[in-house]
PDB file of N, CA and C in Angstrom:
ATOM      1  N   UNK A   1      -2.499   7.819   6.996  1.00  0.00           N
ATOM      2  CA  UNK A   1      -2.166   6.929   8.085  1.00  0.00           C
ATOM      3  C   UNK A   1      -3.449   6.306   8.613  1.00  0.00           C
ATOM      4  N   UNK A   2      -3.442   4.714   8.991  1.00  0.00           N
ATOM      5  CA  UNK A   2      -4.516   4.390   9.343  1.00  0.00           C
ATOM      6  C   UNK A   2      -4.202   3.620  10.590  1.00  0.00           C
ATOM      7  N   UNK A   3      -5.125   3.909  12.090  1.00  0.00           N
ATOM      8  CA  UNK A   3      -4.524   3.485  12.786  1.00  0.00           C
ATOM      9  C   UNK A   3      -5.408   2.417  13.659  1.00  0.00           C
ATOM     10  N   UNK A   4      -4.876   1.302  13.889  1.00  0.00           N
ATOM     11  CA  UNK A   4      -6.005   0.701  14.621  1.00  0.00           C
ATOM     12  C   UNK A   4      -5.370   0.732  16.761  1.00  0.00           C
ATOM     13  N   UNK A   5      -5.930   1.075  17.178  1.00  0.00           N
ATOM     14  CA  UNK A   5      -6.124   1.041  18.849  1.00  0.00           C
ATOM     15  C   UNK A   5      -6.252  -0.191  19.292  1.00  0.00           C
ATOM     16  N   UNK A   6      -5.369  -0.693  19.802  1.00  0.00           N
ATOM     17  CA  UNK A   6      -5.503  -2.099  20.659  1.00  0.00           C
ATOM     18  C   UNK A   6      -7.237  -2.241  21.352  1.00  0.00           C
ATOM     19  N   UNK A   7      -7.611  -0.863  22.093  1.00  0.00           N
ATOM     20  CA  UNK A   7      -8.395  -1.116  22.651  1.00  0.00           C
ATOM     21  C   UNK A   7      -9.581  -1.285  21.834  1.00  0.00           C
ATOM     22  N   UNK A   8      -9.188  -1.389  20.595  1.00  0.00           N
ATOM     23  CA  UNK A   8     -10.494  -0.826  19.447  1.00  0.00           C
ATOM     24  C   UNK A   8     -10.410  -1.982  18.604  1.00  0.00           C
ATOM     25  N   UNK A   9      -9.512  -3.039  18.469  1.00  0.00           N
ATOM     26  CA  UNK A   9      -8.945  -3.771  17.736  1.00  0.00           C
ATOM     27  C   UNK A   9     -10.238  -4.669  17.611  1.00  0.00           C
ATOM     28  N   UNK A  10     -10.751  -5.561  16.597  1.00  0.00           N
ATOM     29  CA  UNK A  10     -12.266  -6.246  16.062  1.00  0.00           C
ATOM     30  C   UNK A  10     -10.835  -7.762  16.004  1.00  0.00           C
ATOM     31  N   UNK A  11     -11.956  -8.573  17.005  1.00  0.00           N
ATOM     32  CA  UNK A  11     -12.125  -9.800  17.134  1.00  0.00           C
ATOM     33  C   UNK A  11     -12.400 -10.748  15.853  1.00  0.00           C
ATOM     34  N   UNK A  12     -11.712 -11.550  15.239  1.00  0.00           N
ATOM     35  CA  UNK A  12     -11.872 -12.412  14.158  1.00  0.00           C
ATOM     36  C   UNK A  12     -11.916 -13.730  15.022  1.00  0.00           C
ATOM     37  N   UNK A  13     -12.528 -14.889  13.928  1.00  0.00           N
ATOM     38  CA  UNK A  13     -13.057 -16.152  13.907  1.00  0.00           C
ATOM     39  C   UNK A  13     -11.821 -16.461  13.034  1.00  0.00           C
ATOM     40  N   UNK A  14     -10.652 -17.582  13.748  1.00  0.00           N
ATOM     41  CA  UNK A  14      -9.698 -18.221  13.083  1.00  0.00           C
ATOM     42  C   UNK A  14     -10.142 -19.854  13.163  1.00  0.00           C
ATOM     43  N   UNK A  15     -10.638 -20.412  11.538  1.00  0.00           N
ATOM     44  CA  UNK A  15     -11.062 -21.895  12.196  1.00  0.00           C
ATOM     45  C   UNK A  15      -9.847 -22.523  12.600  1.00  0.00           C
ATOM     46  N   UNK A  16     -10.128 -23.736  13.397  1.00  0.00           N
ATOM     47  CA  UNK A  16      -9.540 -24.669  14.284  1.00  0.00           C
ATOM     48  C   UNK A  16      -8.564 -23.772  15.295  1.00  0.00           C
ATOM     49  N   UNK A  17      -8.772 -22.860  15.564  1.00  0.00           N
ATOM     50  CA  UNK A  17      -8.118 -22.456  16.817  1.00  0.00           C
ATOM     51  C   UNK A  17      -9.001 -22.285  18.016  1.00  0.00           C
ATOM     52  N   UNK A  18      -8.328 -23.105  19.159  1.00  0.00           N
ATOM     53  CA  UNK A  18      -9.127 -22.886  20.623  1.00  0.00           C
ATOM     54  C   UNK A  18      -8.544 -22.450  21.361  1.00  0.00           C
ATOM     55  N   UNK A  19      -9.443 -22.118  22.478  1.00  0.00           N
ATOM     56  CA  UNK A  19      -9.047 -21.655  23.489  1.00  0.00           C
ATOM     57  C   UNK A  19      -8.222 -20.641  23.019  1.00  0.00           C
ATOM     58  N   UNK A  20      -8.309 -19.701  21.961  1.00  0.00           N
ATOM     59  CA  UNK A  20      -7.695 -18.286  21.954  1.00  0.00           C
ATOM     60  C   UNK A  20      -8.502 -17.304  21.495  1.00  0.00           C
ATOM     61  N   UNK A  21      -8.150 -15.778  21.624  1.00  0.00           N
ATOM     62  CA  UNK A  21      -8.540 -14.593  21.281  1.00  0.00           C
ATOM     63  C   UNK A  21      -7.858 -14.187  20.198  1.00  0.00           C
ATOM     64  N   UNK A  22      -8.065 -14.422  18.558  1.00  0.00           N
ATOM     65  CA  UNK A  22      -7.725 -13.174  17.643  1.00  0.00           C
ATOM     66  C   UNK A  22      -8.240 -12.054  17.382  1.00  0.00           C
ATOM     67  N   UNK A  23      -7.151 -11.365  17.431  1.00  0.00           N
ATOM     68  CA  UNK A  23      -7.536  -9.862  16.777  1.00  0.00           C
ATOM     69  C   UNK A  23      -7.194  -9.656  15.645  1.00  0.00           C
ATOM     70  N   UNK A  24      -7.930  -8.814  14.977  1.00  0.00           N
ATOM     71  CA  UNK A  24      -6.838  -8.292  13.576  1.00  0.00           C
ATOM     72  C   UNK A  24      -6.452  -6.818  14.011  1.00  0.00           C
ATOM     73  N   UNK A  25      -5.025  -6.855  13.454  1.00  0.00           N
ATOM     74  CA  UNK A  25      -4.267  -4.855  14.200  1.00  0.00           C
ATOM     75  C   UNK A  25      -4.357  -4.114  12.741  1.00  0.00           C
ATOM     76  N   UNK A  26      -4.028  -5.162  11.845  1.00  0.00           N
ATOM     77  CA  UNK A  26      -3.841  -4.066  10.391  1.00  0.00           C
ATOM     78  C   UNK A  26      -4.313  -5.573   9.009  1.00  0.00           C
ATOM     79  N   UNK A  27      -4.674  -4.340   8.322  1.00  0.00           N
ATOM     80  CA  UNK A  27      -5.374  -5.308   7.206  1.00  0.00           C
ATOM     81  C   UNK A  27      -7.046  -5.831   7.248  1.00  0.00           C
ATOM     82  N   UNK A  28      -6.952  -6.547   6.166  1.00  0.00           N
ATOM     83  CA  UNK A  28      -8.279  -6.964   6.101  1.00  0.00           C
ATOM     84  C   UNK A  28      -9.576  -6.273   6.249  1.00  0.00           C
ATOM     85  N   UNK A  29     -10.466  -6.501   7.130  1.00  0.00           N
ATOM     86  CA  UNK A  29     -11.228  -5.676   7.450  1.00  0.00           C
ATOM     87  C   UNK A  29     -10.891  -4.408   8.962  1.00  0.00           C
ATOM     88  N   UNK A  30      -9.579  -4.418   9.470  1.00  0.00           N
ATOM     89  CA  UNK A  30      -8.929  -3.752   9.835  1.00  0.00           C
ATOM     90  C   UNK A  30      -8.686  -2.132   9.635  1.00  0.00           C
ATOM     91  N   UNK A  31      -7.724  -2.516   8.363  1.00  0.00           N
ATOM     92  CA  UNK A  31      -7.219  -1.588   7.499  1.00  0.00           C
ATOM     93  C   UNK A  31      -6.752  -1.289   6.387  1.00  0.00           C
ATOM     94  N   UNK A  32      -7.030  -0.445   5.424  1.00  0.00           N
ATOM     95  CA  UNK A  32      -6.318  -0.849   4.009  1.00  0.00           C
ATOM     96  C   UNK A  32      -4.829  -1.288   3.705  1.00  0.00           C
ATOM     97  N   UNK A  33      -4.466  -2.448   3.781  1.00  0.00           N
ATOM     98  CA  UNK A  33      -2.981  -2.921   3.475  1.00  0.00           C
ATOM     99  C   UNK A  33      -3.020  -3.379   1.733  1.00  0.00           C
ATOM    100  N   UNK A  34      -1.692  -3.188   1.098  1.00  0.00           N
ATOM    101  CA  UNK A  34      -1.350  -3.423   0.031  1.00  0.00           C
ATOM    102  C   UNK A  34      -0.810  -4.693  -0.363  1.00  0.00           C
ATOM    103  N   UNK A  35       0.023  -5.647   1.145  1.00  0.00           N
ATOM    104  CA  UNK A  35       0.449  -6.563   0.765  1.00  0.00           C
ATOM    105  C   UNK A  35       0.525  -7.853   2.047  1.00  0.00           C
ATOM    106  N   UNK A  36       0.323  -7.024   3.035  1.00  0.00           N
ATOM    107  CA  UNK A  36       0.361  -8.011   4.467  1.00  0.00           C
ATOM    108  C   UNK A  36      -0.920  -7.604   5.120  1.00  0.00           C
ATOM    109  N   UNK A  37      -1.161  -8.674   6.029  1.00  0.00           N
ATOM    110  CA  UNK A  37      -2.151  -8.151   7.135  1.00  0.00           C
ATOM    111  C   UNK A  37      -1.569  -8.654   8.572  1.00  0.00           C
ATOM    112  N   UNK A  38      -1.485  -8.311  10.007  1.00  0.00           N
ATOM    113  CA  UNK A  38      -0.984  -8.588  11.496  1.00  0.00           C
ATOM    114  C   UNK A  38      -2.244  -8.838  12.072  1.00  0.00           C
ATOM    115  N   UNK A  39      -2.011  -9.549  12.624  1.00  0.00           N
ATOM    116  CA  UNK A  39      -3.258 -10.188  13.842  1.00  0.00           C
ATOM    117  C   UNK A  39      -2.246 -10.470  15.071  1.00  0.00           C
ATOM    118  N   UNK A  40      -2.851 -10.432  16.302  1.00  0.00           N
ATOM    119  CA  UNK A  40      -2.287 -10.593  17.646  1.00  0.00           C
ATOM    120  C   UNK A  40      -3.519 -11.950  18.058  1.00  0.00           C
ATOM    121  N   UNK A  41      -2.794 -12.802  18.455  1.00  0.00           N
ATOM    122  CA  UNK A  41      -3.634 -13.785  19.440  1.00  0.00           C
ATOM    123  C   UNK A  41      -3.228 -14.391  21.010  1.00  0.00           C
ATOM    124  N   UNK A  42      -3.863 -14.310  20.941  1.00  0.00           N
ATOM    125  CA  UNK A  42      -3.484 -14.361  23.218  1.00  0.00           C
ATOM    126  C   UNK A  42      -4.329 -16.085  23.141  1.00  0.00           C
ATOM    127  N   UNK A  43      -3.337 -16.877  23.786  1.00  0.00           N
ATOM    128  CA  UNK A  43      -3.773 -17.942  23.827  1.00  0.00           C
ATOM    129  C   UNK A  43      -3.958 -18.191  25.864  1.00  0.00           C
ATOM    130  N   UNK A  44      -5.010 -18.863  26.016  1.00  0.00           N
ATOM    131  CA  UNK A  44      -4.817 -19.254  27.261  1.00  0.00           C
ATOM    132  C   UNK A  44      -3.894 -20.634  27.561  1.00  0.00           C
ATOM    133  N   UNK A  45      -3.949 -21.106  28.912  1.00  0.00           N
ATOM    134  CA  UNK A  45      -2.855 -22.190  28.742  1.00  0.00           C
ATOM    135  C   UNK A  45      -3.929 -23.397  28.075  1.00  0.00           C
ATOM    136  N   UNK A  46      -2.805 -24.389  27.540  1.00  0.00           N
ATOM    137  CA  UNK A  46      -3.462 -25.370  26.772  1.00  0.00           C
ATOM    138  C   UNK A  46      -4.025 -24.692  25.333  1.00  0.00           C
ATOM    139  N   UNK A  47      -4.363 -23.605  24.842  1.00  0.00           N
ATOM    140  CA  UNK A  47      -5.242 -23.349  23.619  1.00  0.00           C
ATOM    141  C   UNK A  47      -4.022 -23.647  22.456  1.00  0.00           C
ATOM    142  N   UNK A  48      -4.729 -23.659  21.424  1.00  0.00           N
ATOM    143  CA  UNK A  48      -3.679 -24.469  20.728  1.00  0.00           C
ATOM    144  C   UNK A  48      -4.544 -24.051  19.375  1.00  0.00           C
ATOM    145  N   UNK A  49      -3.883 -24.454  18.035  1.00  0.00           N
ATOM    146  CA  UNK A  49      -4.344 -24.720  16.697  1.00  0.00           C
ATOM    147  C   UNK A  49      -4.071 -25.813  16.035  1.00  0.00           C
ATOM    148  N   UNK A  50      -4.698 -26.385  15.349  1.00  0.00           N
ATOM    149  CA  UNK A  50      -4.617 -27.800  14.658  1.00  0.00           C
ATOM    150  C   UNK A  50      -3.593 -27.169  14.094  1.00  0.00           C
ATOM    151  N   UNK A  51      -2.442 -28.848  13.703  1.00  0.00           N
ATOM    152  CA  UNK A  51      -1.500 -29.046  12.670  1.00  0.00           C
ATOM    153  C   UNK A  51      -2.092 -28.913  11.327  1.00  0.00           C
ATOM    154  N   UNK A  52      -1.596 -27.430  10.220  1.00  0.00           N
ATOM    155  CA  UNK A  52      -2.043 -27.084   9.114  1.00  0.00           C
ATOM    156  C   UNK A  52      -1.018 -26.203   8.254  1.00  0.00           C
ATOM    157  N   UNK A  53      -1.525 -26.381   7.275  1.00  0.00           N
ATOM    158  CA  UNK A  53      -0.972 -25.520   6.422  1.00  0.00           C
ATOM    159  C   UNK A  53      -1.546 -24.515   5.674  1.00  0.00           C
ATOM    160  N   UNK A  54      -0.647 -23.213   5.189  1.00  0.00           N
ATOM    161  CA  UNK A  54      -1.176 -22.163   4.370  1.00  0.00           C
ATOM    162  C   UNK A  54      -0.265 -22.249   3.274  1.00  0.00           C
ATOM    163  N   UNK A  55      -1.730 -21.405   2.600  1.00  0.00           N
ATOM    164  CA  UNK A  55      -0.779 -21.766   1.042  1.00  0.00           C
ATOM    165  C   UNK A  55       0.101 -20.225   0.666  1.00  0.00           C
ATOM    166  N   UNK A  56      -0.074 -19.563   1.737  1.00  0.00           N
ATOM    167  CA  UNK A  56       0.942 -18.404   1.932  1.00  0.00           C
ATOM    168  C   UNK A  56       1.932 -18.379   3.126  1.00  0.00           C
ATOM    169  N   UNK A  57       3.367 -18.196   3.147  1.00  0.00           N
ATOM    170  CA  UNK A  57       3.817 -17.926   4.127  1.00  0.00           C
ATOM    171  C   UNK A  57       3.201 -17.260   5.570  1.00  0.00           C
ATOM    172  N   UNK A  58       4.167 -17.319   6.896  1.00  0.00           N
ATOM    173  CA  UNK A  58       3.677 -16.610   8.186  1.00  0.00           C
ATOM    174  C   UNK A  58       5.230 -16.577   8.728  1.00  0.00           C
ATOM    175  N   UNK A  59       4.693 -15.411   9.631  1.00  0.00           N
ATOM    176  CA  UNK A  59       5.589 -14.813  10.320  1.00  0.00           C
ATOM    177  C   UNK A  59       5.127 -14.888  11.956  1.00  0.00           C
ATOM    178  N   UNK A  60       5.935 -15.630  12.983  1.00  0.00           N
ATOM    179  CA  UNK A  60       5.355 -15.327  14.061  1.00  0.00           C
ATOM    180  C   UNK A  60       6.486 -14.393  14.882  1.00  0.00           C
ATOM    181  N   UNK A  61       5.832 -13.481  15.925  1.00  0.00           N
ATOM    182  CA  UNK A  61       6.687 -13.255  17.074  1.00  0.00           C
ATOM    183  C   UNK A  61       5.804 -12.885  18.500  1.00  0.00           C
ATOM    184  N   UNK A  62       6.237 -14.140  19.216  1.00  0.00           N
ATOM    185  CA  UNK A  62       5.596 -13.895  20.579  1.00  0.00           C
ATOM    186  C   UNK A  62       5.934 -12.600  21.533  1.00  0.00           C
ATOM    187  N   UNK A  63       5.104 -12.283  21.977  1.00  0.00           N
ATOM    188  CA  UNK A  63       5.017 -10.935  22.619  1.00  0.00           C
ATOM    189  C   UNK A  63       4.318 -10.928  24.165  1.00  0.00           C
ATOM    190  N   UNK A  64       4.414 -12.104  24.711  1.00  0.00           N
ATOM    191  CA  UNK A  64       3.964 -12.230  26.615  1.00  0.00           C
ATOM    192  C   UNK A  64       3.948 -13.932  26.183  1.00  0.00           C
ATOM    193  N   UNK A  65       4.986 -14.559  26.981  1.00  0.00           N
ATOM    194  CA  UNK A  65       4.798 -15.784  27.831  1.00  0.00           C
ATOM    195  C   UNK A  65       5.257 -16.299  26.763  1.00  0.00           C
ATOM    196  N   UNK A  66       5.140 -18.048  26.674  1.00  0.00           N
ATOM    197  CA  UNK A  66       5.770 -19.288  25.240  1.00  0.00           C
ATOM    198  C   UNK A  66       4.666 -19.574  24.675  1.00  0.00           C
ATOM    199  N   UNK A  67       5.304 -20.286  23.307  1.00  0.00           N
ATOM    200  CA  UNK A  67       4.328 -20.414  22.612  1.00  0.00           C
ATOM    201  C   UNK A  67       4.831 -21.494  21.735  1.00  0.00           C
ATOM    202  N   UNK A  68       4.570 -23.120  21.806  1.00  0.00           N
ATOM    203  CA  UNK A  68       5.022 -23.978  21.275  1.00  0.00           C
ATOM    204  C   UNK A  68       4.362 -24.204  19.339  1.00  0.00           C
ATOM    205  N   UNK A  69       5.717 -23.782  18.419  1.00  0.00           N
ATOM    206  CA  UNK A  69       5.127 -24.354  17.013  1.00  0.00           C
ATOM    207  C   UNK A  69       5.615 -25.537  17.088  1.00  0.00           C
ATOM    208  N   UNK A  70       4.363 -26.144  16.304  1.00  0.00           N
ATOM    209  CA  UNK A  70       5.213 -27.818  15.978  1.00  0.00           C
ATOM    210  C   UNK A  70       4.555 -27.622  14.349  1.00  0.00           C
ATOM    211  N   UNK A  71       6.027 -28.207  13.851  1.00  0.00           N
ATOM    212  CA  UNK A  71       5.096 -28.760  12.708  1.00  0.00           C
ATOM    213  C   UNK A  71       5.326 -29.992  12.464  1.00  0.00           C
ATOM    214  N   UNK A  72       5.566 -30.929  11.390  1.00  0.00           N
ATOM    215  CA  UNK A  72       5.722 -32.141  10.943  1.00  0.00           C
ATOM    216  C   UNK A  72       6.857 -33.251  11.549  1.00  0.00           C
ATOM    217  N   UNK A  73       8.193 -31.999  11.685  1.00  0.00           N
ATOM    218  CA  UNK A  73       9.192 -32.312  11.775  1.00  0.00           C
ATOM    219  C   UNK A  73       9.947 -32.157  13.175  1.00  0.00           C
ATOM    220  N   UNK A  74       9.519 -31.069  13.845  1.00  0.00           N
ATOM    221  CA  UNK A  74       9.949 -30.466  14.529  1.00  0.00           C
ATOM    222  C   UNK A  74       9.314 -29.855  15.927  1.00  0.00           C
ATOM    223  N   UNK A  75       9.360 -29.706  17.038  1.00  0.00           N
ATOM    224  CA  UNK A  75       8.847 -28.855  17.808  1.00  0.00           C
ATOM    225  C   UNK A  75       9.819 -27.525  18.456  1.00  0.00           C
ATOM    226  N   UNK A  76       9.504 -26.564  18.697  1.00  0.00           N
ATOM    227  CA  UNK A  76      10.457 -25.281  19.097  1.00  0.00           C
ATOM    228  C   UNK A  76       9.626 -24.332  20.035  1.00  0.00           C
ATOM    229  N   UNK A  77       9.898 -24.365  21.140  1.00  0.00           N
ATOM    230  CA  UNK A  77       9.120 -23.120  22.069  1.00  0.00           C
ATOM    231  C   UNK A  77       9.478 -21.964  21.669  1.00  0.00           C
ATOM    232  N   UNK A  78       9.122 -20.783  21.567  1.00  0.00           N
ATOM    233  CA  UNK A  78       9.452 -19.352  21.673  1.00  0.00           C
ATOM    234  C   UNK A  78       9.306 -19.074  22.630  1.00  0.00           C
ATOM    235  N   UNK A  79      10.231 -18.134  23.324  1.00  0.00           N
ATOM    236  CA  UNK A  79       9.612 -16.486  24.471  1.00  0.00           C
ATOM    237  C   UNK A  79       9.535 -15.452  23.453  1.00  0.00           C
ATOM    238  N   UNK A  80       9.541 -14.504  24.595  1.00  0.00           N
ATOM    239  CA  UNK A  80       9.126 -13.436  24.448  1.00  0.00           C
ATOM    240  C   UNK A  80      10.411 -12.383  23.131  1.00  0.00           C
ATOM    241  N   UNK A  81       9.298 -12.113  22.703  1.00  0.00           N
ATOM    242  CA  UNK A  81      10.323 -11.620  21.039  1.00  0.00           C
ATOM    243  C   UNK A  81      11.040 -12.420  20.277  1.00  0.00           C
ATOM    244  N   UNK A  82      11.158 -14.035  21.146  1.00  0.00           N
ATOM    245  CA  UNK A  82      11.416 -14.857  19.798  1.00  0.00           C
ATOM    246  C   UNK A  82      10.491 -15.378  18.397  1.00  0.00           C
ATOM    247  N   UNK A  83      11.108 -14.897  16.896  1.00  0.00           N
ATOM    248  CA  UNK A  83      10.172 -14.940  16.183  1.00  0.00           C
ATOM    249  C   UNK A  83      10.539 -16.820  15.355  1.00  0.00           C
ATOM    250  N   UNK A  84       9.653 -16.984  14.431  1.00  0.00           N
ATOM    251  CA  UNK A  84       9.665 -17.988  13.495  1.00  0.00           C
ATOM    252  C   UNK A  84       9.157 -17.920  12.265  1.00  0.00           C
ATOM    253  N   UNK A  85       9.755 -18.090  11.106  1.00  0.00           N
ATOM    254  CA  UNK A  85       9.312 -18.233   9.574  1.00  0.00           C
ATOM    255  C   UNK A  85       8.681 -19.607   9.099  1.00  0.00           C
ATOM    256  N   UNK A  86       7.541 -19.542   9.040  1.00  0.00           N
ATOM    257  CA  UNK A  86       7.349 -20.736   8.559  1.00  0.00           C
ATOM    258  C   UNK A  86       6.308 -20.753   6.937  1.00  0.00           C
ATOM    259  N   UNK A  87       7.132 -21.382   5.642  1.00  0.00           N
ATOM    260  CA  UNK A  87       6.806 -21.412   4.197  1.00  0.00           C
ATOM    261  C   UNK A  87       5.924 -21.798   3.997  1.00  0.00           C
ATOM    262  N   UNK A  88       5.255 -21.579   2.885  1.00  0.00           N
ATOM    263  CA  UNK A  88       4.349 -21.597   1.984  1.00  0.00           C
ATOM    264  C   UNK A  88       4.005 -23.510   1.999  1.00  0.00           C
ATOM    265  N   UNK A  89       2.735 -23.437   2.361  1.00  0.00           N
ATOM    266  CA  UNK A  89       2.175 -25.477   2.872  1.00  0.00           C
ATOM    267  C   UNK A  89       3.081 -25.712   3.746  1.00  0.00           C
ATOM    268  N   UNK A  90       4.167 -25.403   4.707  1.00  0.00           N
ATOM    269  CA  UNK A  90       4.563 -25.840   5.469  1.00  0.00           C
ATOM    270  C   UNK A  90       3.218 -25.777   6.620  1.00  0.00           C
ATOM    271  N   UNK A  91       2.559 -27.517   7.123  1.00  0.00           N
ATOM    272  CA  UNK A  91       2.013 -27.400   8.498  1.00  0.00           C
ATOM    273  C   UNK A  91       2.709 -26.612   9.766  1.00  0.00           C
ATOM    274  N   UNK A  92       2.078 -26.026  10.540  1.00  0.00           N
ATOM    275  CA  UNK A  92       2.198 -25.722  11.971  1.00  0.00           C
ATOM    276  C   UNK A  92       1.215 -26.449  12.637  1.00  0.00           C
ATOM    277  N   UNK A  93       1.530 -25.908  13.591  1.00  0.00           N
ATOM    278  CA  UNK A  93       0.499 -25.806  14.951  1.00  0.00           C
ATOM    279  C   UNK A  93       0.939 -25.046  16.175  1.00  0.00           C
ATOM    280  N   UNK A  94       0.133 -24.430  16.864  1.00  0.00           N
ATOM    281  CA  UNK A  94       0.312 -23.606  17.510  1.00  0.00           C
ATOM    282  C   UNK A  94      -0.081 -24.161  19.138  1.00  0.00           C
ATOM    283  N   UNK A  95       0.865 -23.580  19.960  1.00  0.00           N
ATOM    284  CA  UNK A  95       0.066 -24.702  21.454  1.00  0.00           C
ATOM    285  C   UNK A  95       0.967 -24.049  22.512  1.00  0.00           C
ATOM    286  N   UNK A  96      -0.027 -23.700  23.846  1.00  0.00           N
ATOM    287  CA  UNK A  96       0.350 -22.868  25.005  1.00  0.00           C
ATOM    288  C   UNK A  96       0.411 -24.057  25.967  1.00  0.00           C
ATOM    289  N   UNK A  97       1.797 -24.712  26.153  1.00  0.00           N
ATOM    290  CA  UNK A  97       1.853 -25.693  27.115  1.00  0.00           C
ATOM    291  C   UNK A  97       1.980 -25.069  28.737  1.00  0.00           C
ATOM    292  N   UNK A  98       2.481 -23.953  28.770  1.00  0.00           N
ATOM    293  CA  UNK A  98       2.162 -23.128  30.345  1.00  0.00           C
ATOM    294  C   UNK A  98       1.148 -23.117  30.598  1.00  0.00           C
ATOM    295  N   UNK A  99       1.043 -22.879  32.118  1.00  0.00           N
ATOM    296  CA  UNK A  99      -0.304 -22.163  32.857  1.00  0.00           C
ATOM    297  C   UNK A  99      -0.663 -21.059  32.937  1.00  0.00           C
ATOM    298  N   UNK A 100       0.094 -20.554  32.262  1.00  0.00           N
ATOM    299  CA  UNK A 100       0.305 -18.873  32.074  1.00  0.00           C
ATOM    300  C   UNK A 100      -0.192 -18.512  30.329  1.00  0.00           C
ATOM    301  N   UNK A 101      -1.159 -17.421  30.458  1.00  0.00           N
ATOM    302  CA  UNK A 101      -1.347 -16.933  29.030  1.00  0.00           C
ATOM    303  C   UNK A 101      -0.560 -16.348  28.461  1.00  0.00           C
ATOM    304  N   UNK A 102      -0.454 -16.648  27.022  1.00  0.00           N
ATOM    305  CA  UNK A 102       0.765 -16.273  25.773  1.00  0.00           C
ATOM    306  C   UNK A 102      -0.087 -15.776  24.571  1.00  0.00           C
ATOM    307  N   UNK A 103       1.079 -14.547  24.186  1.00  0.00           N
ATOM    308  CA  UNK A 103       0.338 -13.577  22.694  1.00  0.00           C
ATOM    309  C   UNK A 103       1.466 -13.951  21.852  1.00  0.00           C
ATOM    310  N   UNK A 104       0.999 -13.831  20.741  1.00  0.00           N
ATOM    311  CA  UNK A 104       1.706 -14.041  19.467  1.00  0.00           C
ATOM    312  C   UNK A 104       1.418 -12.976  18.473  1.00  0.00           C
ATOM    313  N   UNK A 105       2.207 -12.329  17.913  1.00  0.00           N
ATOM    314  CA  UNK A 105       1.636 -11.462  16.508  1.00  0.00           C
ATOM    315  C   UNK A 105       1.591 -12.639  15.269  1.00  0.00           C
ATOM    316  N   UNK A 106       1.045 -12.386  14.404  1.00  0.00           N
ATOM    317  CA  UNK A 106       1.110 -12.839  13.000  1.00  0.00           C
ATOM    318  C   UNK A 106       1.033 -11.821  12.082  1.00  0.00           C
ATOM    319  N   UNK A 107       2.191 -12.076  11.228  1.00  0.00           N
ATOM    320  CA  UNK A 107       2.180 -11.333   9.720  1.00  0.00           C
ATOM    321  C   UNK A 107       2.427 -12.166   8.716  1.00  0.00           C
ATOM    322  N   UNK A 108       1.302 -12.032   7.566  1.00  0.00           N
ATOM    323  CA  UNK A 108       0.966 -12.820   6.519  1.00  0.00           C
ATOM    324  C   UNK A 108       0.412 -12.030   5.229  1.00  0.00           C
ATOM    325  N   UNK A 109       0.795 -12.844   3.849  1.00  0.00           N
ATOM    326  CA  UNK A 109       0.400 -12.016   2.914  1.00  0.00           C
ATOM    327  C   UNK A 109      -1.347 -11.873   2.869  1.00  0.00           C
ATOM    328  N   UNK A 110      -1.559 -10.930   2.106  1.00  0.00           N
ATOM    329  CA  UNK A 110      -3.083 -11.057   1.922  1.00  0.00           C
ATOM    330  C   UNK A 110      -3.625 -12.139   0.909  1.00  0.00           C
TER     331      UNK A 110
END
């Protein structure tokens, strides 16, 4: 069992994201994972991520306050425990239109 501590959790560099805090919880340089890695990011209001794409799927589910994805087509707020799938080169973007700070988990392949 490998466990990572919120309070212990190591700060990553996600390019084009502002105005937020990532963590990584499992994976990567985290923890040994076989097929996914989770990161938590706490956005302040306004922080946001450029419209992009991965060439691997994501999984979001917000976990304190909204959290607007947009991608190409579409825009959709989440609360709290609402999640979203978004495919393989499908763009997002990520964006805290409250005044209030919002966390998000992410799970993604390695």
């Amino acid at each position: 069992m490998q466990v990572t501590r919120y309070s212990e959790a190591s700060p990553y560099e996600a390019p084009e994201h502002f105005d937020m805090l990532c963590l990584r919880l499992q994976g990567k340089e985290a923890t040994t994972t076989d097929t996914i890695w989770i990161g938590l990011s706490h956005l302040l209001p306004g922080g946001r991520t450029s419209l992009k794409g991965a060439a691997v799927e994501k999984i979001y589910i917000v976990v304190a306050g909204e959290v607007t994805i947009e991608t190409i087509d579409v825009a959709v707020t989440l609360g709290v425990l609402d999640s979203c799938r978004l495919a393989p080169g499908e763009a997002r973007a990520l964006v805290n239109r409250t005044n209030a700070p919002a966390s998000i988990l992410l799970a993604m392949p390695i």
